[in-house]
Protein backbone atom coordinates (compact mmCIF):
# COMPACT_ATOMS: atom_id res chain seq x y z
CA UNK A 1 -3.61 34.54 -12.69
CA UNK A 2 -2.82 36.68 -9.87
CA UNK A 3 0.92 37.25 -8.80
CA UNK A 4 2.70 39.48 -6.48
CA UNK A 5 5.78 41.97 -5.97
CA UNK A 6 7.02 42.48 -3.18
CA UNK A 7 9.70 46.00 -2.46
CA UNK A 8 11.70 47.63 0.03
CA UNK A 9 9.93 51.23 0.54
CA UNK A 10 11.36 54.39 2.35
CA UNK A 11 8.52 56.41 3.58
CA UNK A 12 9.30 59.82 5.59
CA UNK A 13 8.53 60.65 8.98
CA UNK A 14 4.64 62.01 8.72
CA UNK A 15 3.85 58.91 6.39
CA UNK A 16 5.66 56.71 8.89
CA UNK A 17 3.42 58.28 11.34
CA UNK A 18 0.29 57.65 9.35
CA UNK A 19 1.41 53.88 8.31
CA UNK A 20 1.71 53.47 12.13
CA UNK A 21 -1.55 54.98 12.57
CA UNK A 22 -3.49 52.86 9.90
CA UNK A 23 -1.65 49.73 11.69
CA UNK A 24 -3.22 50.73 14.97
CA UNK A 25 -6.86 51.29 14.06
CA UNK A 26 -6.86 48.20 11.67
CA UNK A 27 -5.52 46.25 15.27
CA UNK A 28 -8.40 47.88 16.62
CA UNK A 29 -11.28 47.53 14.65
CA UNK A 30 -10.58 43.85 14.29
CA UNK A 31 -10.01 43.21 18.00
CA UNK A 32 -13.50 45.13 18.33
CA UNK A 33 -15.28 42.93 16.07
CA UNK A 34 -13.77 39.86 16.94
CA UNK A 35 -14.85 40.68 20.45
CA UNK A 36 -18.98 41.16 18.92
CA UNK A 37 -18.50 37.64 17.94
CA UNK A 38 -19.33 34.86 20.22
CA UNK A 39 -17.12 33.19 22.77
CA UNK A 40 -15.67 29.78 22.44
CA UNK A 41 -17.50 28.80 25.51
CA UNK A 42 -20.69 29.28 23.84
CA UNK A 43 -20.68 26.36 20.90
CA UNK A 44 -21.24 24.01 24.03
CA UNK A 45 -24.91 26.03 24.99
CA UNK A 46 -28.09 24.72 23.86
CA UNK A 47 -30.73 26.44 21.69
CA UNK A 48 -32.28 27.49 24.52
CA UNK A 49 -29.02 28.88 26.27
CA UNK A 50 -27.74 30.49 23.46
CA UNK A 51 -28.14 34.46 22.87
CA UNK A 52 -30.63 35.75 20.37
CA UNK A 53 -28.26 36.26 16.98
CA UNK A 54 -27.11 39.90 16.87
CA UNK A 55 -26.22 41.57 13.60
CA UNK A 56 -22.58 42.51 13.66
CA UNK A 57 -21.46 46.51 12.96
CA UNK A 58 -19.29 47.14 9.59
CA UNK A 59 -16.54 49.55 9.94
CA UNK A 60 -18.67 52.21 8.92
CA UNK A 61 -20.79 51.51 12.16
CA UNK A 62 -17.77 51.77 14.34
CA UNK A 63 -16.28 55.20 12.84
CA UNK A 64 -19.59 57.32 14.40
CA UNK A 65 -18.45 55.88 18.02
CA UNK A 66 -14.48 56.06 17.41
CA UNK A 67 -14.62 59.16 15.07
CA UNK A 68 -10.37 59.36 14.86
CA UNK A 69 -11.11 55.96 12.65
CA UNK A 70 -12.02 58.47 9.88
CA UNK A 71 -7.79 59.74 9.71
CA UNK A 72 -7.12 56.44 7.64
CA UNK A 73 -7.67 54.57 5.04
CA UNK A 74 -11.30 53.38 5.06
CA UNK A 75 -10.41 50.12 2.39
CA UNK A 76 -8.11 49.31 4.97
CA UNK A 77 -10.84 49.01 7.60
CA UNK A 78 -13.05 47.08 5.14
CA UNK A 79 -9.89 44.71 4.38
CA UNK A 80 -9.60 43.93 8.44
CA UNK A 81 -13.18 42.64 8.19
CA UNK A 82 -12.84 40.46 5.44
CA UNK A 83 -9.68 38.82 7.04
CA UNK A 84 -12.02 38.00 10.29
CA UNK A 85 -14.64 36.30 8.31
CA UNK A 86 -11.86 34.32 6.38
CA UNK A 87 -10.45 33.82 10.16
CA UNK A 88 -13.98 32.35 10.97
CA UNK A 89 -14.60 30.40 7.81
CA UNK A 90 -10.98 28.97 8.33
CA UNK A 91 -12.81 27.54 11.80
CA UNK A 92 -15.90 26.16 10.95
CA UNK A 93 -15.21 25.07 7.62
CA UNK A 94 -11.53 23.65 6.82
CA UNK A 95 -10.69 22.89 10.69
CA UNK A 96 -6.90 24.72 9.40
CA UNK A 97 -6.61 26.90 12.45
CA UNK A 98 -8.03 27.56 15.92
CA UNK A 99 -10.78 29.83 16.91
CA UNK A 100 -9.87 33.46 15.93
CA UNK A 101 -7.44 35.28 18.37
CA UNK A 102 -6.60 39.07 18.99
CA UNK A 103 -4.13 41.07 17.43
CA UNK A 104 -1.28 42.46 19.61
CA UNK A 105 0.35 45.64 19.79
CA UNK A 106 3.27 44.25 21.13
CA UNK A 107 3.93 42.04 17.47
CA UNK A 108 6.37 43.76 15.52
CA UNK A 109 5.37 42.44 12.60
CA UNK A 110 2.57 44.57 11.03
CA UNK A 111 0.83 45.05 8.07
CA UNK A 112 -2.36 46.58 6.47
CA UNK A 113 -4.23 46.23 2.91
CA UNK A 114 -5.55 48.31 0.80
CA UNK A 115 -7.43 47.98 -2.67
CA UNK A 116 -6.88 49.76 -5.70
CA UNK A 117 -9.84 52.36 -7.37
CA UNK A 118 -9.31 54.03 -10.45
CA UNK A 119 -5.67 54.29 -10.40
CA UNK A 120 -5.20 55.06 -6.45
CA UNK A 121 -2.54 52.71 -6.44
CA UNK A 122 -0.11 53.26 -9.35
CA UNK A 123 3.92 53.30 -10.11
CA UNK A 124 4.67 56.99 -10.72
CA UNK A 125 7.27 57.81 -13.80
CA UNK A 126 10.50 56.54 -13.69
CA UNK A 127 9.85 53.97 -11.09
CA UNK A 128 11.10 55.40 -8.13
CA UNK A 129 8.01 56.40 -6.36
CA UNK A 130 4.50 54.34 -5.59
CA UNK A 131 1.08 56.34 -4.73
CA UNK A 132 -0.67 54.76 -1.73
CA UNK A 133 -4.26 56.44 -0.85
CA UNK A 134 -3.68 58.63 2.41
CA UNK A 135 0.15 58.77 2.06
CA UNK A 136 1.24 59.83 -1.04
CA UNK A 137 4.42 59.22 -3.00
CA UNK A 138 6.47 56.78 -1.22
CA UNK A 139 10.41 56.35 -2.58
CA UNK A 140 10.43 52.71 -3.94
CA UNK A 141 13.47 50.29 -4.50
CA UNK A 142 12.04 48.79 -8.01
CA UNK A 143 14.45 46.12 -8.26
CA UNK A 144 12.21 44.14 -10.71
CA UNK A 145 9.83 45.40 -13.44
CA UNK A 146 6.28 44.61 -13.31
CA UNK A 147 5.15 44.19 -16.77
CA UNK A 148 2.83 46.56 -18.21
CA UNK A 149 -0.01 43.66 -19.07
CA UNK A 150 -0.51 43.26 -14.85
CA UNK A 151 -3.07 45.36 -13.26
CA UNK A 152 -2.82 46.23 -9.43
CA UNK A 153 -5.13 44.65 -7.25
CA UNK A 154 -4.35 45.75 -4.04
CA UNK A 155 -1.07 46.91 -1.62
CA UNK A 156 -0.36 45.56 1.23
CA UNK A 157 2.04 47.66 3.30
CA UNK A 158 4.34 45.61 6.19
CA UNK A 159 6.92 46.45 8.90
CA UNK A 160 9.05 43.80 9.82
CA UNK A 161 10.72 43.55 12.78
CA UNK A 162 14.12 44.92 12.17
CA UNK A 163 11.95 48.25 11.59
CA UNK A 164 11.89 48.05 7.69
CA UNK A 165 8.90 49.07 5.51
CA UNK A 166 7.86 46.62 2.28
CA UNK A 167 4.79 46.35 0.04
CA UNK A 168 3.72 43.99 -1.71
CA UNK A 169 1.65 44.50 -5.13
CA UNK A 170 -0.92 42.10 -6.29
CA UNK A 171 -1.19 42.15 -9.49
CA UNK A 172 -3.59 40.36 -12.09
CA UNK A 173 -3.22 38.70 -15.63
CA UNK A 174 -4.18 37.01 -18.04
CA UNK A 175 -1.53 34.06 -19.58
CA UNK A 176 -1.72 31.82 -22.59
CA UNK A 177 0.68 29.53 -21.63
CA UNK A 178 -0.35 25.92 -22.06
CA UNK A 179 0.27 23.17 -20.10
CA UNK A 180 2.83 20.62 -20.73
CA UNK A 181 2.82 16.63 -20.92
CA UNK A 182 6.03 15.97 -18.80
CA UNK A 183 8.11 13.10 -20.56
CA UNK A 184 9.00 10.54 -18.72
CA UNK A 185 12.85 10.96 -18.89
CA UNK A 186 11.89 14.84 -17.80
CA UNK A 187 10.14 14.01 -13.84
CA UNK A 188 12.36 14.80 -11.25
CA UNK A 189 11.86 12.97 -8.29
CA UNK A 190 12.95 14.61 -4.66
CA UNK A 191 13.38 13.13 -1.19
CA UNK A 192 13.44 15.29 2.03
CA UNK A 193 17.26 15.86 3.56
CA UNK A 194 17.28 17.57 6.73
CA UNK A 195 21.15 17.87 5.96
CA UNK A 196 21.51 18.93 2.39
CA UNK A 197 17.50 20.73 1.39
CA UNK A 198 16.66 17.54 -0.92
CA UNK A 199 18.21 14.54 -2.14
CA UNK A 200 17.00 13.89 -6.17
CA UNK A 201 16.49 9.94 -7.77
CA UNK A 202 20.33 10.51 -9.13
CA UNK A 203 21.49 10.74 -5.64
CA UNK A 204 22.68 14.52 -6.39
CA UNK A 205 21.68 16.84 -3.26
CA UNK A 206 21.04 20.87 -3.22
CA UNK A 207 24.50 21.09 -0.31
CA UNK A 208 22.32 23.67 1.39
CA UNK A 209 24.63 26.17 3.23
CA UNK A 210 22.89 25.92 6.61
CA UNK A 211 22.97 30.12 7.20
CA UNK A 212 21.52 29.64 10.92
CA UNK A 213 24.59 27.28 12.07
CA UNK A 214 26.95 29.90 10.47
CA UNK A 215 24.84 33.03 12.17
CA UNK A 216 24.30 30.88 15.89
CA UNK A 217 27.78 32.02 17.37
CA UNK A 218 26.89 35.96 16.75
CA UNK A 219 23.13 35.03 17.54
CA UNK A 220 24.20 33.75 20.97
CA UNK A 221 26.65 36.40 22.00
CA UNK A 222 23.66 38.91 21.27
CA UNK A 223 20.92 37.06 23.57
CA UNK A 224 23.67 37.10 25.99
CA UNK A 225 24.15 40.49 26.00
CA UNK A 226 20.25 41.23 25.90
CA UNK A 227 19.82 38.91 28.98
CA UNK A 228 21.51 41.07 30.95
CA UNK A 229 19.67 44.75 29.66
CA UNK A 230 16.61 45.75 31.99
CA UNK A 231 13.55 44.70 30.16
CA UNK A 232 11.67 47.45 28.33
CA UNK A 233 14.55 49.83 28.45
CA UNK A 234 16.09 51.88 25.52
CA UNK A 235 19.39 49.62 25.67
CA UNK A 236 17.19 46.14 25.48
CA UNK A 237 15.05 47.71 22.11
CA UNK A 238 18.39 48.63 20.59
CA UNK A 239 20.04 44.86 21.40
CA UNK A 240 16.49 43.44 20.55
CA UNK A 241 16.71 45.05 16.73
CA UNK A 242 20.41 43.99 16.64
CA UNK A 243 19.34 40.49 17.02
CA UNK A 244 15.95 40.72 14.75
CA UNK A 245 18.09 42.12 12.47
CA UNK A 246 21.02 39.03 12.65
CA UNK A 247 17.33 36.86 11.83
CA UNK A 248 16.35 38.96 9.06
CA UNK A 249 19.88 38.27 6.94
CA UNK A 250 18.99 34.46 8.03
CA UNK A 251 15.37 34.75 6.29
CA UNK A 252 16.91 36.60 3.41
CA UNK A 253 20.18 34.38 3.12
CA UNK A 254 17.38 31.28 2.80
CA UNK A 255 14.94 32.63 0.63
CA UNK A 256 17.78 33.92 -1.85
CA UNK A 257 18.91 30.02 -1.99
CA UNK A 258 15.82 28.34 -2.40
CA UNK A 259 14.64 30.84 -5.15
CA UNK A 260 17.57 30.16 -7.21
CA UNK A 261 17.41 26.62 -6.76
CA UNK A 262 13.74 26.27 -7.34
CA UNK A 263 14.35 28.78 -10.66
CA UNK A 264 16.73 26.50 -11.72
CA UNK A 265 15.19 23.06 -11.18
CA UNK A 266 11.53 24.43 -12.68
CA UNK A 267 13.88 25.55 -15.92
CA UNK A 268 15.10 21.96 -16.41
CA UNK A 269 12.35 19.45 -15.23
CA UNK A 270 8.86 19.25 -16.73
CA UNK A 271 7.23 17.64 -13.80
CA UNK A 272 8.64 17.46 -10.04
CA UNK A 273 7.46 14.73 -7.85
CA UNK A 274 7.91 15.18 -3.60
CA UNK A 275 6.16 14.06 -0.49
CA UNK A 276 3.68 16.34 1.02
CA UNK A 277 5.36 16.31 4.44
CA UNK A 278 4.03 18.15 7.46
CA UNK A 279 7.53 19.81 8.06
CA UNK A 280 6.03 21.40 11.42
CA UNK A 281 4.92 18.04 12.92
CA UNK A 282 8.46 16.68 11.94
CA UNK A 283 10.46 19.59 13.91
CA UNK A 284 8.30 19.01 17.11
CA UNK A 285 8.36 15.07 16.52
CA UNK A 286 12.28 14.09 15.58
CA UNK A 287 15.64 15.74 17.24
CA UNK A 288 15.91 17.25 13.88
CA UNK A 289 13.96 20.44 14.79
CA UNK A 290 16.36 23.05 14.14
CA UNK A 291 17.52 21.44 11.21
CA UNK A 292 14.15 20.93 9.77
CA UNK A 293 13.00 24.61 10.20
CA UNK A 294 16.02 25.97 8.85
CA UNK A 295 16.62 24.49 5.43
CA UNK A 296 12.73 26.06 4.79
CA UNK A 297 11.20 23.22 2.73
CA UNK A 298 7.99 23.91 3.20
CA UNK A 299 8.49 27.82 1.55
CA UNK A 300 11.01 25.34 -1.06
CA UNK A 301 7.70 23.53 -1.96
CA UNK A 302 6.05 26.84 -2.31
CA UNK A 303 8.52 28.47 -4.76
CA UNK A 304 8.55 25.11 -7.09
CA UNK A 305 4.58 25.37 -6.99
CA UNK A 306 4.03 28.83 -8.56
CA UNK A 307 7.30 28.46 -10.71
CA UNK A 308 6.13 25.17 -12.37
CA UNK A 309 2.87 26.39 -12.53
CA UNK A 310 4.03 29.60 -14.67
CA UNK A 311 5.45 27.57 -16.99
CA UNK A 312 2.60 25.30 -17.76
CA UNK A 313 4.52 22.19 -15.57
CA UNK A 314 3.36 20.49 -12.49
CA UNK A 315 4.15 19.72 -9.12
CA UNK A 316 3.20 16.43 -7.89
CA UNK A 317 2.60 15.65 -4.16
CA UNK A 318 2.47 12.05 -3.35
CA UNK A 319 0.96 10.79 -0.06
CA UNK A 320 3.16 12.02 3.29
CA UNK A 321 2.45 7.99 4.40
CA UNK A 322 3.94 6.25 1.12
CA UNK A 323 7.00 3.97 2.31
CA UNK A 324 9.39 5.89 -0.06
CA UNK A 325 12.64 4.58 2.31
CA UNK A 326 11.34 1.45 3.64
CA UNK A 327 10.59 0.38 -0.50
CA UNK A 328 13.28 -1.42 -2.34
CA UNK A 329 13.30 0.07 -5.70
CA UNK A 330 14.22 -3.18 -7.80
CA UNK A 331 11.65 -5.75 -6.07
CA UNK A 332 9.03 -3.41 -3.96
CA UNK A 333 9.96 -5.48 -1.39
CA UNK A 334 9.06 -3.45 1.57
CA UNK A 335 11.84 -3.46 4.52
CA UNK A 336 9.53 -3.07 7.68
CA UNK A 337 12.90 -2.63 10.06
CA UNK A 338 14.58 -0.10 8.81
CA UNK A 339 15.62 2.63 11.55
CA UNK A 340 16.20 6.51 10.88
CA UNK A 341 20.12 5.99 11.48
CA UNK A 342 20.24 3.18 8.80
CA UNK A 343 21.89 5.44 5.98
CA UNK A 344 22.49 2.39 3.60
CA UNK A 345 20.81 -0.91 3.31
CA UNK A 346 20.53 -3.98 1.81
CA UNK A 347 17.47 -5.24 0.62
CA UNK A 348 16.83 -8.99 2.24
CA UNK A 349 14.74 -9.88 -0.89
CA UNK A 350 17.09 -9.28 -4.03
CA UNK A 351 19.88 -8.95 -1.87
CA UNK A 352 20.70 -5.02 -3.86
CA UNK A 353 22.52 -2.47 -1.66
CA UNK A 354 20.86 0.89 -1.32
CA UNK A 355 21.27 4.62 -0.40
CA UNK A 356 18.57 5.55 1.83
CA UNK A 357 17.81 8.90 0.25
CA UNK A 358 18.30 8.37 -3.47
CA UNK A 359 16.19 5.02 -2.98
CA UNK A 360 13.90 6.92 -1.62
CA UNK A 361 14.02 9.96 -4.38
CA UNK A 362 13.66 6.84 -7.08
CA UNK A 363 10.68 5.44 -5.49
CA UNK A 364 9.01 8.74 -4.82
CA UNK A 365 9.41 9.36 -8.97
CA UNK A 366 8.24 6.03 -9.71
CA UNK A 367 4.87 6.60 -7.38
CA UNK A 368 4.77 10.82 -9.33
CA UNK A 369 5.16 8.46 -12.62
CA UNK A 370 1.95 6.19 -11.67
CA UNK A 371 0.35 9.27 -10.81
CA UNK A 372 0.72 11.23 -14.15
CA UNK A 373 0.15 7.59 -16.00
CA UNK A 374 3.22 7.69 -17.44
CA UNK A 375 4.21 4.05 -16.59
């Protein structure tokens, strides 16, 4: 299994520079050979119309006509090819994204991979220093140990866009951990809340703190005050990192909730049933759009996926279109009139009174049940 670290690093000025550099030319190179490729326009030509098939330059090709591509990392190069042709197979093959688009400068979100050789990429002694090719010793915040049984993979080093500098470590290993038959009386079953994270088949919610409402009154005195700087000026960058920076404790605030609560709920459950939503669609469909995007229950799903998984449990995802809320759990009876403001109803065939949500939760667990033929 493969699993990653991720740490806050402190490089120094010249290997600031360099990172900076390496960002640059991997921008380049993959703008250059995304621009080798053919146009969209094109998949409408015939045969005929269509240009003879040209074979595509490798990022050694590209370094005799751009010689200052040689100052970097070469894996990185290599690495900014591969993610094209995943960018490509991504298009013809799983219909996931759109056809491939250029990298901006202007993004201040970067980031650039590189693979480990022979040791290239290593924790020195003591922990407080990681050896990237072409940079060095970087100072590392090791908050976490990686065991000793992992082997690095690869780095990947990031900026975000308060200015900070992470990696990430892929690591690989081997795990004898076997998987578990859940129990019945161990299967969690979890409805979507746009108010409180989740809602669970004993009608006990997560209370999630909502850290955007809290941060919106600071967020919108700061856009105020960078509404009125002169665009591109030094004033406007500093009140633009302010305000990144008032996003990033948002992100971090989130993420710190969700992995405790997914730790915790992967400790006690042995299988956790929920309803593969498409929690985009739902933020540009409902009124619920800042709501829905700021609990993060898509990244929730995530966490619960790879911390079942390490544990030998399983996540179950039951169809988006099953009528969890519209079921009555005691009959099946299926209430075909129930609104989205409708909190609590009563079912018309057995005449029993429900909660919305942890009818829902209970009929999601029943369908996970079914699904792991444990009824």
């Amino acid at each position: 299994m493969n699993k990653a670290y991720r740490f806050r690093i402190y490089p120094t000025s010249e290997q600031e520079t360099m990172i900076r550099k390496t960002f640059g030319c991997v921008r380049f190179l993959y703008n250059q050979m995304l621009a080798e490729r053919k146009t969209p326009s094109e998949w409408d030509q015939t045969d005929a119309e269509r240009p003879k098939r040209q074979k595509f330059r490798t990022p050694a090709a590209f370094k005799t006509e751009f010689p200052w591509l040689r100052e970097v990392d070469s894996l990185a190069l290599c690495n900014a090819e591969l993610n094209l042709k995943s960018a490509f197979r991504h298009f013809f093959r799983d219909k996931r994204t759109g056809y491939p688009k250029f990298k901006s400068r202007k993004n201040p979100v970067q980031s650039y991979t590189t693979n480990n050789q022979k040791g290239t990429i290593r924790l020195e002694a003591g922990g407080k220093h990681v050896r990237i090719p072409k940079l060095g010793e970087i100072r590392i915040k090791l908050h976490r140990h990686i065991p000793e049984s992992h082997t690095i993979k690869s780095a990947t080093i990031s900026r975000s866009s308060s200015g900070k500098y992470h990696i990430s470590i892929l690591t690989h290993y081997e795990t004898e951990e076997k998987p578990i038959f859940p129990h019945s009386d161990k299967v969690l079953g979890l409805d979507y809340s746009s108010k409180s994270l989740y809602i669970d088949h004993t009608n006990t919610s997560a209370d999630y703190p909502k850290y955007l409402r809290k941060m919106e009154i600071r967020l919108r005195k700061e856009q105020r005050v960078l509404s009125r700087r002169k665009t591109g000026g030094s004033n406007w960058h500093k009140q633009k990192l302010r305000i990144a920076r008032l996003h990033e404790k948002v992100a971090n605030q989130r993420k710190d909730f969700l992995h405790k609560v997914s730790k915790q709920l992967a400790e006690t459950w042995e299988a956790i049933v929920v309803e593969d939503l498409n929690m985009k669609a739902m933020s540009q469909s409902l009124s619920l759009g800042k709501a829905t995007m700021d609990n993060g229950n898509g990244l929730f799903r995530t966490f619960l996926g790879y911390k079942l998984a390490d544990r030998g449990k399983r996540l179950v995802r039951i169809d988006k279109w099953f009528p969890s809320s519209k079921r009555c759990g005691a009959c099946n009876k299926i209430n075909k009139l129930l609104t989205l403001k409708e909190r609590v109803w009563v079912c018309e065939g057995c005449g029993r009174i429900h909660l919305r949500d942890a009818n829902a939760a209970g009929n999601i667990r029943a369908e996970g049940l079914r699904m792991l033929g444990l009824t």
